[in-house]
N, C-alpha and C. Protein backbone atom coordinates (compact mmCIF):
# COMPACT_ATOMS: atom_id res chain seq x y z
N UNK A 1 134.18 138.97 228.50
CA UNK A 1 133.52 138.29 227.43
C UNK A 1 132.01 138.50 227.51
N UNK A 2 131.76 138.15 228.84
CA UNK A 2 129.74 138.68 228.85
C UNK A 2 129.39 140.31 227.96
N UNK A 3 130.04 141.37 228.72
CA UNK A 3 130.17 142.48 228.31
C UNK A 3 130.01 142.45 226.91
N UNK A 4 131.22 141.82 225.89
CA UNK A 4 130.68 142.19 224.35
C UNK A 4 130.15 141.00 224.14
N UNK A 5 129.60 139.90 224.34
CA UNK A 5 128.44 139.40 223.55
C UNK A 5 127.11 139.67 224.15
N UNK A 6 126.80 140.72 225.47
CA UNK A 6 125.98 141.14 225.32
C UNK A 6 126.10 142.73 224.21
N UNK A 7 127.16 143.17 224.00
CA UNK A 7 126.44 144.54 222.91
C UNK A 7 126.77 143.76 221.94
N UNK A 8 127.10 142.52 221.19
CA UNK A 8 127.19 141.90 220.23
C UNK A 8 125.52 141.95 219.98
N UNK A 9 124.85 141.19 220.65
CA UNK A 9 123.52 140.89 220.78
C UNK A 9 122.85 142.01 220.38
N UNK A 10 122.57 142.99 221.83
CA UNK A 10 122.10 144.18 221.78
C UNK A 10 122.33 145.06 220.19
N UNK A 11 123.60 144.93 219.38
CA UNK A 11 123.49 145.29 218.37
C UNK A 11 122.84 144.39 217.15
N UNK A 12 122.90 143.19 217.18
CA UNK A 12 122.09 142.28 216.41
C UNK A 12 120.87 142.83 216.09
N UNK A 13 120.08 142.97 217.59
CA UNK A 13 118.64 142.94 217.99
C UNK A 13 117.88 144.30 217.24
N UNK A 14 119.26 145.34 217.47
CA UNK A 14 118.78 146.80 216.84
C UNK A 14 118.67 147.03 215.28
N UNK A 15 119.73 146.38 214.92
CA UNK A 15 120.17 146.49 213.45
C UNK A 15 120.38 145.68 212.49
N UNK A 16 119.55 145.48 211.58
CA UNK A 16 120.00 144.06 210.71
C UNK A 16 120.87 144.01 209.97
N UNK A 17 121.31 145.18 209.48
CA UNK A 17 122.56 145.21 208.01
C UNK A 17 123.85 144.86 209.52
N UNK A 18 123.74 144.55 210.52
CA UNK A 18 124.96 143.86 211.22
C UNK A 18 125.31 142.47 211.36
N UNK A 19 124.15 141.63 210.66
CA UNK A 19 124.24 140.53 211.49
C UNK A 19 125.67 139.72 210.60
N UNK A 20 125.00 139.96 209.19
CA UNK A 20 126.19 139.38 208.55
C UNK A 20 128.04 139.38 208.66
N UNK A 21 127.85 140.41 209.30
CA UNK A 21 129.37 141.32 209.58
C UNK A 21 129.85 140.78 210.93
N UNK A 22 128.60 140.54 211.42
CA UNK A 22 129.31 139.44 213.04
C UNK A 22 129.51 138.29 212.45
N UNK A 23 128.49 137.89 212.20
CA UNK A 23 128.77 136.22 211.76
C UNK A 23 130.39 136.09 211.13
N UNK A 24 131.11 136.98 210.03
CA UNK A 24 132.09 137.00 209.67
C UNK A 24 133.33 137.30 210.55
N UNK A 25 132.50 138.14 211.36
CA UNK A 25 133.60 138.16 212.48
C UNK A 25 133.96 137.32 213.21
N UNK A 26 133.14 136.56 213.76
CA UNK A 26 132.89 135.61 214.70
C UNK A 26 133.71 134.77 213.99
N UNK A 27 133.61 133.60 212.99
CA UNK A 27 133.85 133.02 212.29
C UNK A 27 135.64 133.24 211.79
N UNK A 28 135.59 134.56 211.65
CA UNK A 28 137.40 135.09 211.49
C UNK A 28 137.97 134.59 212.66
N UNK A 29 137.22 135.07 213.77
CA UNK A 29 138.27 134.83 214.90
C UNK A 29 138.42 133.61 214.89
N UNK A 30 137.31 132.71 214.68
CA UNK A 30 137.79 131.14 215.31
C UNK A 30 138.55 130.98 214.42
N UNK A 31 138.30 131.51 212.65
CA UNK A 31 139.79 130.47 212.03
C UNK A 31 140.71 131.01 212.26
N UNK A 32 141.05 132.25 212.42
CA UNK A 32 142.55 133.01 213.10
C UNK A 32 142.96 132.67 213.64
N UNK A 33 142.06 132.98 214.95
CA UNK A 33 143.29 132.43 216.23
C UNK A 33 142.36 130.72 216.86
N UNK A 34 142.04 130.48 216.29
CA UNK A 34 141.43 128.74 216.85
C UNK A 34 140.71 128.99 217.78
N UNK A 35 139.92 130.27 218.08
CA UNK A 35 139.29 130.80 219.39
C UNK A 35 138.11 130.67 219.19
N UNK A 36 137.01 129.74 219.48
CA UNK A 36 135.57 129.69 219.07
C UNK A 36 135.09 130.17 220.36
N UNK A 37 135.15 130.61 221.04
CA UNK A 37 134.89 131.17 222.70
C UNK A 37 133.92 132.41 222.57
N UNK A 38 133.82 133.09 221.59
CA UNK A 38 132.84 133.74 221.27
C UNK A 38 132.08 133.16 220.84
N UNK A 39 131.95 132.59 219.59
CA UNK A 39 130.84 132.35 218.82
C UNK A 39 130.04 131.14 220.20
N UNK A 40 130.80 130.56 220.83
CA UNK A 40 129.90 129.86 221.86
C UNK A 40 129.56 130.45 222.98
N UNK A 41 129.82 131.63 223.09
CA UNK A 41 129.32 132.37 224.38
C UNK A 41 127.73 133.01 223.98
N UNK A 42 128.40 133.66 222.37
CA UNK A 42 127.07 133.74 221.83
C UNK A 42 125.64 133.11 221.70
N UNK A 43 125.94 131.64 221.36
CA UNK A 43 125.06 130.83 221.14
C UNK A 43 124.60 130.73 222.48
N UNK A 44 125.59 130.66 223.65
CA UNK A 44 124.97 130.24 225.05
C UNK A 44 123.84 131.36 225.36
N UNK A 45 124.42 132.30 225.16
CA UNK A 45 123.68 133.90 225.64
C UNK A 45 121.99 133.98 224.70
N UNK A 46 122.32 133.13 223.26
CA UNK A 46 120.81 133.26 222.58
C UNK A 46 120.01 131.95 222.99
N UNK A 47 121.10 131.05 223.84
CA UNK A 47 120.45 129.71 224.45
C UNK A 47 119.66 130.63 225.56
N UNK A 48 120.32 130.98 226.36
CA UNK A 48 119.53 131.26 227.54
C UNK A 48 118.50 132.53 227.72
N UNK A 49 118.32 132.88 226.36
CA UNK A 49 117.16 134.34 226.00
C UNK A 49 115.93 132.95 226.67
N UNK A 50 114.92 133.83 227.38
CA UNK A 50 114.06 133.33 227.31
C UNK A 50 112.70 133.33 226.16
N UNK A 51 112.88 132.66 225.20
CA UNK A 51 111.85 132.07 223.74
C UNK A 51 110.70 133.19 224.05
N UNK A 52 109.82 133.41 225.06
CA UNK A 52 108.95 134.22 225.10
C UNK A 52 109.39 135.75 224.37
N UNK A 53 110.99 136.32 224.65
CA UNK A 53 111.28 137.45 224.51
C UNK A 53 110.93 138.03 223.07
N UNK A 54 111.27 136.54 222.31
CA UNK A 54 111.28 136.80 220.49
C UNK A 54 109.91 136.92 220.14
N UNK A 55 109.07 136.77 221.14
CA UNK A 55 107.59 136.90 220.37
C UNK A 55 107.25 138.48 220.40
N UNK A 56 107.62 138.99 221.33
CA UNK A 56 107.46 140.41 221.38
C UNK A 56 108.58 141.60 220.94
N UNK A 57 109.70 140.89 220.69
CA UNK A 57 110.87 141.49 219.34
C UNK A 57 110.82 140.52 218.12
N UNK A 58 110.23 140.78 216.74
CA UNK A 58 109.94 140.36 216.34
C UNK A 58 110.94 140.64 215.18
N UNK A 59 111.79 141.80 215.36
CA UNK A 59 112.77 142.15 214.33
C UNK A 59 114.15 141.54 214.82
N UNK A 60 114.11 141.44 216.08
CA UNK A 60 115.30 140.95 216.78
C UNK A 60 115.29 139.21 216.73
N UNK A 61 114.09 138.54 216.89
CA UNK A 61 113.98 137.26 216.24
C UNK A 61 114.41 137.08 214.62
N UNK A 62 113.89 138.40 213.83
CA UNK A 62 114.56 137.46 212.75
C UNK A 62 115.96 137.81 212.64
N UNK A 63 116.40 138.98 213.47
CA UNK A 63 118.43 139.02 213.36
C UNK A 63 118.54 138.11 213.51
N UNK A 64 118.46 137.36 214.77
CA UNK A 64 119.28 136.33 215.63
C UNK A 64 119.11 135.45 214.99
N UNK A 65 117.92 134.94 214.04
CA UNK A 65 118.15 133.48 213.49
C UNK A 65 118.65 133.98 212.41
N UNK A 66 118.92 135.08 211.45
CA UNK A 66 119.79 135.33 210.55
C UNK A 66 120.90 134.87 210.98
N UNK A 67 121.61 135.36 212.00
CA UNK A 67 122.95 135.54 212.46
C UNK A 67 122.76 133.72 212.86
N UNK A 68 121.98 133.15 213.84
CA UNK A 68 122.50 131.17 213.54
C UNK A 68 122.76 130.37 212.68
N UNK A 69 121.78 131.15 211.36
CA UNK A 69 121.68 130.48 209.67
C UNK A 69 123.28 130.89 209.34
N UNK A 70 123.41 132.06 209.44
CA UNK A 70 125.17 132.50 208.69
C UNK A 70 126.20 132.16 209.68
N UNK A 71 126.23 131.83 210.90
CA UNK A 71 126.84 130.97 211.47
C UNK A 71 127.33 129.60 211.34
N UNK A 72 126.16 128.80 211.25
CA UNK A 72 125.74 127.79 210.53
C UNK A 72 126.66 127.23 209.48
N UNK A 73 126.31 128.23 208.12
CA UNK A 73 126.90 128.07 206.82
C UNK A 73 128.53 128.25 207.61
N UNK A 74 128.84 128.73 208.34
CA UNK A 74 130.68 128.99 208.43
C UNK A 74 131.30 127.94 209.22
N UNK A 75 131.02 128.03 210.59
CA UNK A 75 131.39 127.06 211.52
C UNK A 75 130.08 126.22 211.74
N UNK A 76 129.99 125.08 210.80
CA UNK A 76 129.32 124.15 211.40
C UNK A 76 129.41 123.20 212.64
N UNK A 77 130.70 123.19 212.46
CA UNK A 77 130.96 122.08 213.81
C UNK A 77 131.30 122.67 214.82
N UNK A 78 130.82 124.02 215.14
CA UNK A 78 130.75 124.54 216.60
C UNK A 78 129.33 124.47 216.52
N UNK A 79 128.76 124.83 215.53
CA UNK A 79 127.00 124.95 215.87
C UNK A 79 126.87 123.55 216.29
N UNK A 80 127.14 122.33 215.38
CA UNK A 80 126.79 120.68 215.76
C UNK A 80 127.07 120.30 217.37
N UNK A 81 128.43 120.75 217.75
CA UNK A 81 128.42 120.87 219.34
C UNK A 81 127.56 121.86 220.07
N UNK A 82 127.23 122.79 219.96
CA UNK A 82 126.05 124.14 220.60
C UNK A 82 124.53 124.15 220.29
N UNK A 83 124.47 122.81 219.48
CA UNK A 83 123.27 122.87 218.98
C UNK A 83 122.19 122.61 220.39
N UNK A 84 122.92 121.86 221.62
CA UNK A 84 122.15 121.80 222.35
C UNK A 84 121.40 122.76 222.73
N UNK A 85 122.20 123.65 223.06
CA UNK A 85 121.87 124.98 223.89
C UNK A 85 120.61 125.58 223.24
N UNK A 86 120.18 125.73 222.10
CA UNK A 86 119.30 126.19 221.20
C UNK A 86 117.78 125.69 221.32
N UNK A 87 117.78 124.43 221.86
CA UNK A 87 116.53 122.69 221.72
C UNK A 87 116.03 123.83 222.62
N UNK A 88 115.80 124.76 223.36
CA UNK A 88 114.44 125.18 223.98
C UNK A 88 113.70 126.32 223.11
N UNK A 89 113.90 126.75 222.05
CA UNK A 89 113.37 127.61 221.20
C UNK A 89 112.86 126.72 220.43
N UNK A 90 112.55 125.62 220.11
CA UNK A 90 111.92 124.54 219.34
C UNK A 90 110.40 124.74 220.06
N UNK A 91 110.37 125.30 221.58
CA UNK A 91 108.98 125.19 222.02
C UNK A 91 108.62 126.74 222.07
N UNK A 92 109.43 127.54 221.45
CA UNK A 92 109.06 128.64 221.98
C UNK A 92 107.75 128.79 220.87
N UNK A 93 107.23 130.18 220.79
CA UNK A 93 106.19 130.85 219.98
C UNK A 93 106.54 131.57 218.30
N UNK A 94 107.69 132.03 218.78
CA UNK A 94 108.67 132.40 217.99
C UNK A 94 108.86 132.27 216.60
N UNK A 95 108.08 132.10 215.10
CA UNK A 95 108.34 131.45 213.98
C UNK A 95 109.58 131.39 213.39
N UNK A 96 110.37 132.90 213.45
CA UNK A 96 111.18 132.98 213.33
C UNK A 96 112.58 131.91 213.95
N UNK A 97 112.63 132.29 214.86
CA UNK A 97 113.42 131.42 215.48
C UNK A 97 113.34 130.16 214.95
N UNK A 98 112.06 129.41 215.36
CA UNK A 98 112.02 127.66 214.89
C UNK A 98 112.91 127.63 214.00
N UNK A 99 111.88 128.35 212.17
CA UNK A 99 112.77 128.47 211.41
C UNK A 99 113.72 128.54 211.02
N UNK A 100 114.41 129.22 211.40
CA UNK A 100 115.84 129.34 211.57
C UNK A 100 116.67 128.03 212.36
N UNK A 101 116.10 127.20 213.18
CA UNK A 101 116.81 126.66 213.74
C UNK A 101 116.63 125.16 212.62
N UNK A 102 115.72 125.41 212.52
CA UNK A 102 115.20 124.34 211.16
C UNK A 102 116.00 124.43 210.15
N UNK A 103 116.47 125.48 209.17
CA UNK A 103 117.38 125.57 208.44
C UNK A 103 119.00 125.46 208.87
N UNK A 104 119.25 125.93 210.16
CA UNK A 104 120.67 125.08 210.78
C UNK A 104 120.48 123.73 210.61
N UNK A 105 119.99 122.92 211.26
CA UNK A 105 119.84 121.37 211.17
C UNK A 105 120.15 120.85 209.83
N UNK A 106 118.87 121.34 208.79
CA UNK A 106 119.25 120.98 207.12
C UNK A 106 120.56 121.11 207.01
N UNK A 107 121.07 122.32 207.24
CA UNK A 107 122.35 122.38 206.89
C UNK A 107 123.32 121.83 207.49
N UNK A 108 123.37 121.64 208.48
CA UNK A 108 124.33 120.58 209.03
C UNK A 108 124.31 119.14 208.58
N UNK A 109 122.98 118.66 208.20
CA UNK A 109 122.51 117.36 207.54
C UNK A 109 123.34 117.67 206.33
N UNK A 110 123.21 118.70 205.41
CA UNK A 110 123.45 118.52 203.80
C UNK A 110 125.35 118.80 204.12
N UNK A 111 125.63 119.37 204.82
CA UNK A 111 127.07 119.16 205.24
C UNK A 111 127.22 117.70 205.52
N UNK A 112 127.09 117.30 206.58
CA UNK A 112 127.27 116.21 207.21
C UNK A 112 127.55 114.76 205.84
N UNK A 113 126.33 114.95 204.56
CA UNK A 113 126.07 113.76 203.48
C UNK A 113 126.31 114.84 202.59
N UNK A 114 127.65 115.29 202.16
CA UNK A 114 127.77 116.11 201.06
C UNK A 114 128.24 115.57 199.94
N UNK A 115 129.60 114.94 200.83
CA UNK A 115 130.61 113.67 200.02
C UNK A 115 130.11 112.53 200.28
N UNK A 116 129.29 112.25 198.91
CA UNK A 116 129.00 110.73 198.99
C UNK A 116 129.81 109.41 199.17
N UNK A 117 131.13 109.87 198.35
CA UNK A 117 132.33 109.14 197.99
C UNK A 117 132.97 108.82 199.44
N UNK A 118 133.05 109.61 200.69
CA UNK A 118 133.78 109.40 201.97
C UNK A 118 132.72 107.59 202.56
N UNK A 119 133.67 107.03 203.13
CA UNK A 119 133.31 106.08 204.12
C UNK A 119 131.78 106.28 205.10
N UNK A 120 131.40 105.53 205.50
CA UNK A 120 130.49 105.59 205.96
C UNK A 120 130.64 105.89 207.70
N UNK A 121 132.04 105.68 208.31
CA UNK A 121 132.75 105.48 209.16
C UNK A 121 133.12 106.56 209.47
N UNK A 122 133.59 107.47 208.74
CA UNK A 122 133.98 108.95 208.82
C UNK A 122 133.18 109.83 209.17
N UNK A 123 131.52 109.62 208.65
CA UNK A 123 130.77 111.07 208.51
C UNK A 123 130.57 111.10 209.51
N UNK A 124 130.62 110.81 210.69
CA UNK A 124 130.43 111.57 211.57
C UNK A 124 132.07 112.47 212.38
N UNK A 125 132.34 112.78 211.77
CA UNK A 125 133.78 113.22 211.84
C UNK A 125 134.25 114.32 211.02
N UNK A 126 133.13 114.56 209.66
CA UNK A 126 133.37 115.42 208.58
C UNK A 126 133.42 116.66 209.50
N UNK A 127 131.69 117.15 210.02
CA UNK A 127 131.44 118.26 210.44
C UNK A 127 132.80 118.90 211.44
């Protein structure tokens, strides 16, 4: 598993017309086979980039928060659990990144209060 989500990455970082095509992938597998084990190895692996790296890949910062934003939109409630892993790029330098992590949050918020009509008791249960 390290093996391909590091050339998962490594291809992110190189190429942008990929990111969308992982995210879909990623996202297939978990609804296929119920396997989110990637998409969280992933997130762990862009948890533990050290924030300094994205200031000096500056094309590879904006894949990777492409690829959290379209993550995001698919499996929210693996990002809402993994979101931890991410809270140290909030200090990084990085604009990109922040950004991006800024627009996950919204979106998990505008998920989270979509259905007004559900209980108040539930929403935290939607995601």
């Amino acid at each position: 598993m390290a093996q391909s989500c590091a050339s998962v990455l490594h291809l992110m970082h190189k190429h942008d017309f990929v990111v969308t095509h992982m995210a879909d992938a990623v996202a297939g597998a978990e609804k296929n086979y119920a396997d989110g084990s990637l998409a969280s190895s992933l997130i762990r692996e862009i948890g533990r980039t050290n924030p300094k790296d994205y200031v000096k890949d500056t094309v590879g910062a904006e894949n990777i928060g492409c690829f959290i934003v379209e993550l995001a939109d698919r499996l929210p409630k693996l990002i809402s659990t993994n979101i931890g892993l991410l809270v140290p790029h909030f200090g990084g330098e990085s604009y990109k990144i922040r950004n991006a992590l800024v627009s996950v949050l919204g979106k998990l918020v505008m998920k989270g209060f979509r259905d007004v009509e559900v209980e108040v008791s539930s929403k935290s249960i939607r995601l």
